[in-house]
PDB file of N, CA and C in Angstrom:
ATOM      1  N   UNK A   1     -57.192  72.426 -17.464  1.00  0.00           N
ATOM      2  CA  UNK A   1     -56.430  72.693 -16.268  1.00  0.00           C
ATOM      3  C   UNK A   1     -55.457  71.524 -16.072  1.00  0.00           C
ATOM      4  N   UNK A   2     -54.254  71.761 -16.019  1.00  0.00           N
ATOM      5  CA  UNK A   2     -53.413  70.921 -15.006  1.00  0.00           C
ATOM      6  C   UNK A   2     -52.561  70.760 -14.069  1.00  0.00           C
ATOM      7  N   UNK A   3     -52.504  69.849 -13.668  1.00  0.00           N
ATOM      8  CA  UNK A   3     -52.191  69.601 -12.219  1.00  0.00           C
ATOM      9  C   UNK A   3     -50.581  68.917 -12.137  1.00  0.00           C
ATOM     10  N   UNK A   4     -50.036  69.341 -11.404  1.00  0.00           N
ATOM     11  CA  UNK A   4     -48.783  69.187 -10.721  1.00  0.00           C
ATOM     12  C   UNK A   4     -48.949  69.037  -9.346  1.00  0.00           C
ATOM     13  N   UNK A   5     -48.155  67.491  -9.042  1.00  0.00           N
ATOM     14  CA  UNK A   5     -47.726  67.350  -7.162  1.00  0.00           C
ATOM     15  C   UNK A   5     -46.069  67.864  -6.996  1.00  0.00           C
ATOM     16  N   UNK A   6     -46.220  69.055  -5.962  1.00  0.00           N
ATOM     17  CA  UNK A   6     -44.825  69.065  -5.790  1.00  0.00           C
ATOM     18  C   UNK A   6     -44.108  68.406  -4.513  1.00  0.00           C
ATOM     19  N   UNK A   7     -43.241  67.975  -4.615  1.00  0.00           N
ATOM     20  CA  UNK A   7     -42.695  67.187  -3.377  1.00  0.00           C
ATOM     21  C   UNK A   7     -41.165  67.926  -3.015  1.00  0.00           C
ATOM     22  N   UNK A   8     -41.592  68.842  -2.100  1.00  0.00           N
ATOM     23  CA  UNK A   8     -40.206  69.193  -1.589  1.00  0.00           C
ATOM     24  C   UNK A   8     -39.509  68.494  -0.176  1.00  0.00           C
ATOM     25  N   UNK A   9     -38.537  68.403   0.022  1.00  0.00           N
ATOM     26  CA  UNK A   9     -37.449  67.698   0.631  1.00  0.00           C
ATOM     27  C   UNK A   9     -36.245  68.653   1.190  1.00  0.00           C
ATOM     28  N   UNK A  10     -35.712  68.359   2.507  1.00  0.00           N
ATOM     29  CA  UNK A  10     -35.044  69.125   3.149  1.00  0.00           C
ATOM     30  C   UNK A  10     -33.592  68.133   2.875  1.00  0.00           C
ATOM     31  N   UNK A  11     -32.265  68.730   2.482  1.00  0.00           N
ATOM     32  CA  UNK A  11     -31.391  68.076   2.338  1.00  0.00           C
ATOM     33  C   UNK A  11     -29.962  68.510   3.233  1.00  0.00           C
ATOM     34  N   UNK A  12     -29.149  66.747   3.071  1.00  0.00           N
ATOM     35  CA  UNK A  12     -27.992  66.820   4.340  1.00  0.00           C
ATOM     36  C   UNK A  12     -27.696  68.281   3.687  1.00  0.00           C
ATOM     37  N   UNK A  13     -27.647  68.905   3.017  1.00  0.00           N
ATOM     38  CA  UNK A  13     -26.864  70.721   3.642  1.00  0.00           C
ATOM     39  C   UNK A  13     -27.011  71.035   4.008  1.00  0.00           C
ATOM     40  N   UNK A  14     -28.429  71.236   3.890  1.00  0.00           N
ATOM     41  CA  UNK A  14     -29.280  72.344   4.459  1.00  0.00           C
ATOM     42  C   UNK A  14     -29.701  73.330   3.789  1.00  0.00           C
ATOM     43  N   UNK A  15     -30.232  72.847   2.188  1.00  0.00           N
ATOM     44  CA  UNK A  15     -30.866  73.169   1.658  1.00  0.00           C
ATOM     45  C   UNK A  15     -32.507  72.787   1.264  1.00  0.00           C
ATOM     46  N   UNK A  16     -32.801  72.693   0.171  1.00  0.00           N
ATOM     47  CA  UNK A  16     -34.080  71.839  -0.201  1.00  0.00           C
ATOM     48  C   UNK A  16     -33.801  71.466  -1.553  1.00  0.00           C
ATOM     49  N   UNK A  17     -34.890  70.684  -1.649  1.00  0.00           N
ATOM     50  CA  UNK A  17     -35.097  70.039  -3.299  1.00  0.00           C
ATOM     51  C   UNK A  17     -36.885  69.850  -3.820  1.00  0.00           C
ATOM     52  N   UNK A  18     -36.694  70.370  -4.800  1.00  0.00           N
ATOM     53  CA  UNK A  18     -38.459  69.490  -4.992  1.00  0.00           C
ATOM     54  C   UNK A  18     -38.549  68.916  -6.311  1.00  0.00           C
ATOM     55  N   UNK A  19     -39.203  68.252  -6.481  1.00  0.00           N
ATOM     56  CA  UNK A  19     -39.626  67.050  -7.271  1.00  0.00           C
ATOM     57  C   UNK A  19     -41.286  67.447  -8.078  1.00  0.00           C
ATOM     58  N   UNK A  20     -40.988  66.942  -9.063  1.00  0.00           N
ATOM     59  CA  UNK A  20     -42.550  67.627  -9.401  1.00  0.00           C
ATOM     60  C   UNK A  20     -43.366  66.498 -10.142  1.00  0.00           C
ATOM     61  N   UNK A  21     -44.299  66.278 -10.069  1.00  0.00           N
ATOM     62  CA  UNK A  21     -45.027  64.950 -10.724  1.00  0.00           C
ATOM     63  C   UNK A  21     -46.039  65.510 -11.374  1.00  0.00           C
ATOM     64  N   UNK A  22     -46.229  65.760 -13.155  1.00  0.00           N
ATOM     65  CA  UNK A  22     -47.157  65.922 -13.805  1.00  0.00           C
ATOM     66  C   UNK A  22     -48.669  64.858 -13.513  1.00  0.00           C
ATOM     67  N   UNK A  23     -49.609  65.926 -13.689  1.00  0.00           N
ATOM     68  CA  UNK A  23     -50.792  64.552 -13.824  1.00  0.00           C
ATOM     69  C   UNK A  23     -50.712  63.836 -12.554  1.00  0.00           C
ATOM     70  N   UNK A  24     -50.527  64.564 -11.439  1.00  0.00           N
ATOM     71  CA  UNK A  24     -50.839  63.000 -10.266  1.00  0.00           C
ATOM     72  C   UNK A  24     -52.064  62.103 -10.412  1.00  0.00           C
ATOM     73  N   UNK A  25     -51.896  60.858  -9.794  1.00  0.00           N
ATOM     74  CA  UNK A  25     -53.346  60.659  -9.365  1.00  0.00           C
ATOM     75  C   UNK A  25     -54.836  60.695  -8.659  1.00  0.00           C
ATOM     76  N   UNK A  26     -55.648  60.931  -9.109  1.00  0.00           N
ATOM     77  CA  UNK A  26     -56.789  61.687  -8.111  1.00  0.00           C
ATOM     78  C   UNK A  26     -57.174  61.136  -6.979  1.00  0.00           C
ATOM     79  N   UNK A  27     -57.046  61.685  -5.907  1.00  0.00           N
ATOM     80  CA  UNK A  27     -57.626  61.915  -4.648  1.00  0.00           C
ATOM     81  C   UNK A  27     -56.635  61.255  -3.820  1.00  0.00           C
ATOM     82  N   UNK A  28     -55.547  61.481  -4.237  1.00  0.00           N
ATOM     83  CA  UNK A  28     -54.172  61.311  -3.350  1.00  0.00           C
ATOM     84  C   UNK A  28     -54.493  61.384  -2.092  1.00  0.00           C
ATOM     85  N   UNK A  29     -54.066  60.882  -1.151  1.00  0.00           N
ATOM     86  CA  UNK A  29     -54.329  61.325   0.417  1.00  0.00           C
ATOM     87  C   UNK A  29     -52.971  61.927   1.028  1.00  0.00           C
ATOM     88  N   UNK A  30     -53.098  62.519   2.041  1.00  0.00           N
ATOM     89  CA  UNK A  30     -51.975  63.050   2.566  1.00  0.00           C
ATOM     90  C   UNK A  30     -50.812  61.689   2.977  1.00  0.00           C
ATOM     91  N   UNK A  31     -51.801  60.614   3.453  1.00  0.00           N
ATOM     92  CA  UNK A  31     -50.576  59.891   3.902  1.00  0.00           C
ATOM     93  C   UNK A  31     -50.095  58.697   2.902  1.00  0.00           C
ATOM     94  N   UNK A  32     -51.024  58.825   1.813  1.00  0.00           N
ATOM     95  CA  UNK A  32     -49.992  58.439   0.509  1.00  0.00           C
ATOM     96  C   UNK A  32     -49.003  58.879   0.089  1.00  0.00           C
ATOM     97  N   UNK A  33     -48.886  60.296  -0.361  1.00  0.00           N
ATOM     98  CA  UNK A  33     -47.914  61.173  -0.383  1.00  0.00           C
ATOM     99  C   UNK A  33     -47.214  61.183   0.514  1.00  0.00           C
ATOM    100  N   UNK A  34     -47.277  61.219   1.492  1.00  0.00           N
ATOM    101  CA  UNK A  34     -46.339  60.662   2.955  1.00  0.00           C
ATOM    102  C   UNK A  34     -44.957  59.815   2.746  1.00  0.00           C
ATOM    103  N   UNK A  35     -46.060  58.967   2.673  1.00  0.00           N
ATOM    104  CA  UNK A  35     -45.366  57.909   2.678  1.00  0.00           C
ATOM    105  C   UNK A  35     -44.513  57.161   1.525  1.00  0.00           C
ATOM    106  N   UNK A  36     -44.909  57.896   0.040  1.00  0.00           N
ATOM    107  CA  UNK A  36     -44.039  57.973  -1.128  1.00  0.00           C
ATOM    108  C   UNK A  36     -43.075  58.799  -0.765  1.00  0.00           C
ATOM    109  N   UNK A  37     -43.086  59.942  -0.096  1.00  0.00           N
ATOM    110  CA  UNK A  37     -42.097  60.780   0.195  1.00  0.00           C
ATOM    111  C   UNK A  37     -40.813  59.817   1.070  1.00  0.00           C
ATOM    112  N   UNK A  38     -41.358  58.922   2.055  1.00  0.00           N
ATOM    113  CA  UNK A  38     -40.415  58.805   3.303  1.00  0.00           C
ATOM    114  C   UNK A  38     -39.416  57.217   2.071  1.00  0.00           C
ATOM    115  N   UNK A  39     -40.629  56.855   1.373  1.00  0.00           N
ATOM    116  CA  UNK A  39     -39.717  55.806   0.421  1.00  0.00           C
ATOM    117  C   UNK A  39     -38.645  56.355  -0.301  1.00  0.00           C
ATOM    118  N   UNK A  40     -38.941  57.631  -1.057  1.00  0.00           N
ATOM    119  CA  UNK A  40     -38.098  58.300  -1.726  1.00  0.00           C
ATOM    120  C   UNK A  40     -36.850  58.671  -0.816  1.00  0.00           C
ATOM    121  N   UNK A  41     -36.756  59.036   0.261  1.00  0.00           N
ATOM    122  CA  UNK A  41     -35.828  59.391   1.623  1.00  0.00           C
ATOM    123  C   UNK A  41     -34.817  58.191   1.277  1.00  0.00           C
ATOM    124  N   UNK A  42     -35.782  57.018   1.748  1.00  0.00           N
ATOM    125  CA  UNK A  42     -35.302  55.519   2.467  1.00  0.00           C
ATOM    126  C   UNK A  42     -34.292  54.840   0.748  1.00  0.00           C
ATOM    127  N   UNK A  43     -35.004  55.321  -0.329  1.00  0.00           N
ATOM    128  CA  UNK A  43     -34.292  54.460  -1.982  1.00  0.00           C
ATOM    129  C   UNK A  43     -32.943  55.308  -1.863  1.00  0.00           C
ATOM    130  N   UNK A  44     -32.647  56.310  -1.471  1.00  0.00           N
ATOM    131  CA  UNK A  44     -31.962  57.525  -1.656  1.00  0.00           C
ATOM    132  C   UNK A  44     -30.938  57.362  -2.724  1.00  0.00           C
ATOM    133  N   UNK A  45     -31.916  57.779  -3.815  1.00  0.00           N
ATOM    134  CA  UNK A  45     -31.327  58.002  -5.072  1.00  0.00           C
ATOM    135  C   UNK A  45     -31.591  59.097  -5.765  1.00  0.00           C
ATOM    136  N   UNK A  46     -31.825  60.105  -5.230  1.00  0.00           N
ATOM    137  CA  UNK A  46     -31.773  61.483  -5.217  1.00  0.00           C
ATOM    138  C   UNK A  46     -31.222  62.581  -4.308  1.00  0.00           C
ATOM    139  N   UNK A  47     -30.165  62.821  -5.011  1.00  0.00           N
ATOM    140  CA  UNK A  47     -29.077  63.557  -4.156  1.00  0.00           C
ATOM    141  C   UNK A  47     -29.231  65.318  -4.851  1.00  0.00           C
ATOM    142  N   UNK A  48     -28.726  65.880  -4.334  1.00  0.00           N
ATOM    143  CA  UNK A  48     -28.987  67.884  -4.621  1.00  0.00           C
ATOM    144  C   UNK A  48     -27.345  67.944  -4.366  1.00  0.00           C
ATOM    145  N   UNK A  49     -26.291  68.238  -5.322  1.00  0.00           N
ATOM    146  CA  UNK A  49     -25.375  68.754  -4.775  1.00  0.00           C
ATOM    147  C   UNK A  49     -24.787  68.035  -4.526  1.00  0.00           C
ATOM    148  N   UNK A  50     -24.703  66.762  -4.479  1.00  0.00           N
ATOM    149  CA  UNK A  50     -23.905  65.295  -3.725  1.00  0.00           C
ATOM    150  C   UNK A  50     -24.832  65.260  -2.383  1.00  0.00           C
ATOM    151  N   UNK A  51     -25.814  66.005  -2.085  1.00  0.00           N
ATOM    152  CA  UNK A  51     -26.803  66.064  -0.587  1.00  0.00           C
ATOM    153  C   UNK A  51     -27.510  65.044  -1.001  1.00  0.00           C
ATOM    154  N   UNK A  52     -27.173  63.646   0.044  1.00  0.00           N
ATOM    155  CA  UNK A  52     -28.664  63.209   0.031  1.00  0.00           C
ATOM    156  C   UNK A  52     -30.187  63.589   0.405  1.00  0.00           C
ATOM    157  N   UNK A  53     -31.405  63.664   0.052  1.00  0.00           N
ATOM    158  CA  UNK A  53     -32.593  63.763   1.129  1.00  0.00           C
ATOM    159  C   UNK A  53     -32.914  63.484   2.190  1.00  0.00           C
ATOM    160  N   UNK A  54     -33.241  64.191   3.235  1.00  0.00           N
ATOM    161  CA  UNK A  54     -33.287  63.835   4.775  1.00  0.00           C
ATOM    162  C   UNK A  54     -34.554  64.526   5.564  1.00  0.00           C
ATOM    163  N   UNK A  55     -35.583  64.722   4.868  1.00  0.00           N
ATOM    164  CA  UNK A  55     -36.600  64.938   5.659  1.00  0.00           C
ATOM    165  C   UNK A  55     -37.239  65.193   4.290  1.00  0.00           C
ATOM    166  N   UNK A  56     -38.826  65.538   4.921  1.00  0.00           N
ATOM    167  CA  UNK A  56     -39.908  66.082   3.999  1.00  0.00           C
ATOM    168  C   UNK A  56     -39.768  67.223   4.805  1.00  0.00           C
ATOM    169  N   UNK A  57     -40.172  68.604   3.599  1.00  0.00           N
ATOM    170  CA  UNK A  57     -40.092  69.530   3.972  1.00  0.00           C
ATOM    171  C   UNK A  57     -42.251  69.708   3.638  1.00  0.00           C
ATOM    172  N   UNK A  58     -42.064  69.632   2.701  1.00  0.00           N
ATOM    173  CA  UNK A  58     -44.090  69.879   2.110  1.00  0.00           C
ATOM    174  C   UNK A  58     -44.175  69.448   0.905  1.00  0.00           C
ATOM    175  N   UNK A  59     -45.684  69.239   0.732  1.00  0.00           N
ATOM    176  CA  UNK A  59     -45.901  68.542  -0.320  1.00  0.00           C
ATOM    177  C   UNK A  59     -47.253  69.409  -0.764  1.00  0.00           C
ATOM    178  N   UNK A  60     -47.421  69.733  -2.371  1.00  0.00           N
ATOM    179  CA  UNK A  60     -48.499  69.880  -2.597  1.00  0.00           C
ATOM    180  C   UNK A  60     -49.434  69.852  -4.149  1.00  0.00           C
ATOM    181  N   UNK A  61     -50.330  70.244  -4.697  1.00  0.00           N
ATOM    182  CA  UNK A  61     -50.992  69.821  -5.792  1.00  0.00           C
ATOM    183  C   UNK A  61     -51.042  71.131  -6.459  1.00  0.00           C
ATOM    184  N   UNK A  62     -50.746  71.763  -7.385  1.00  0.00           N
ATOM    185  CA  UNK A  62     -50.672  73.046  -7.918  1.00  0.00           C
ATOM    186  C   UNK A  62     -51.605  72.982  -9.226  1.00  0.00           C
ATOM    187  N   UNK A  63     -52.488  73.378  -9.511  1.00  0.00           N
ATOM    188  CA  UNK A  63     -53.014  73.369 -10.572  1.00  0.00           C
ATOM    189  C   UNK A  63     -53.000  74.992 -11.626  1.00  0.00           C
ATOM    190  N   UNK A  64     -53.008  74.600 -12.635  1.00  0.00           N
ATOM    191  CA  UNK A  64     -52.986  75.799 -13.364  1.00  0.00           C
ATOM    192  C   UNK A  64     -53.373  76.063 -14.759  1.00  0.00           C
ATOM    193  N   UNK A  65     -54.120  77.121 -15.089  1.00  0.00           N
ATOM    194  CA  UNK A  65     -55.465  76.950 -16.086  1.00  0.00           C
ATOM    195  C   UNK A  65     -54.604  78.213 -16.889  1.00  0.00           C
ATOM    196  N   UNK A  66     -54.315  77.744 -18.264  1.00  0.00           N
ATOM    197  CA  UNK A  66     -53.653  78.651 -19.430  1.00  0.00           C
ATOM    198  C   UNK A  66     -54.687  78.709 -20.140  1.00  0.00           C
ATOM    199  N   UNK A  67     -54.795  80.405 -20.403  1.00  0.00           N
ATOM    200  CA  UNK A  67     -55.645  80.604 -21.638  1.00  0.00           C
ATOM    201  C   UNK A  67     -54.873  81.509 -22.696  1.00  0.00           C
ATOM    202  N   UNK A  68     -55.166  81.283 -24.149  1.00  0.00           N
ATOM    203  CA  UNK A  68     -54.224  81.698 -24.791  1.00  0.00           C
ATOM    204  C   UNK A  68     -54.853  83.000 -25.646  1.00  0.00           C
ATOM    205  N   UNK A  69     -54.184  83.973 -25.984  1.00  0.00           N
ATOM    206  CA  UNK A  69     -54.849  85.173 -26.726  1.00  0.00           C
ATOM    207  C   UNK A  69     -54.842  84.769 -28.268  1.00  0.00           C
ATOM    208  N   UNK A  70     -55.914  84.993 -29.267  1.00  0.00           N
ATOM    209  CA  UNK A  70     -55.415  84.681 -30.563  1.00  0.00           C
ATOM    210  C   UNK A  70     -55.115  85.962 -30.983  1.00  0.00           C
ATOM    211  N   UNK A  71     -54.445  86.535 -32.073  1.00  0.00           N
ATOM    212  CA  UNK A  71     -54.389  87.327 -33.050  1.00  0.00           C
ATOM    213  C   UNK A  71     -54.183  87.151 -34.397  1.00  0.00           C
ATOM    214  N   UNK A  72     -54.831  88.173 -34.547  1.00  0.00           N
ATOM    215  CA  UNK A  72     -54.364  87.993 -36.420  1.00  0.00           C
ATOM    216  C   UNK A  72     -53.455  88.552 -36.953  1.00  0.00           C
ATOM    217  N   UNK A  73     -52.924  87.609 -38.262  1.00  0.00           N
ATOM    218  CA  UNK A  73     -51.653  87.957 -38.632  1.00  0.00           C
ATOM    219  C   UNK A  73     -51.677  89.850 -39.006  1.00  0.00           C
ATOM    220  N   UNK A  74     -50.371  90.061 -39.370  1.00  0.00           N
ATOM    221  CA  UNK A  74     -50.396  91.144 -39.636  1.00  0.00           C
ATOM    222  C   UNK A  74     -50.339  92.246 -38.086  1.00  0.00           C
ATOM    223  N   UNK A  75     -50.650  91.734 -36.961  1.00  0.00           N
ATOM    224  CA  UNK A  75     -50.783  92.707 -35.462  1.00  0.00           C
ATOM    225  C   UNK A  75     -49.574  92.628 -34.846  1.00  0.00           C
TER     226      UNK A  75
END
């Protein structure tokens, strides 16, 4: 299984943006993520469009479990 943090962000348009972090680290807290978010705001070196970031919109941990079919040649 793996895991993805997504970090979405509300931008000066008035659109959004999200950010995605393979592999976070375990047992993140909400106000870690928080507060990486409001740094990411404050460095603002991530722009959408020429939009800088201007709020947190949500943040979250997505996990997802691939299983693969085999076949044999010849099918």
């Amino acid at each position: 299984m793996t895991q993805v943090l997504e970090l979405k962000f509300d931008t000066a348009n008035g659109k959004s943006m999200t950010l995605t972090v393979d592999n976070p680290k375990e047992n993140l807290t909400g106000d870690e993520v928080e507060n990486a978010m409001q740094e990411i705001i404050s460095s603002n070196i991530f722009h959408n469009n020429g939009a800088s970031l201007v709020a947190i919109n949500q943040a979250r941990i997505v996990e997802r479990t691939v299983s693969e079919f085999e076949f044999t040649e010849g099918n």
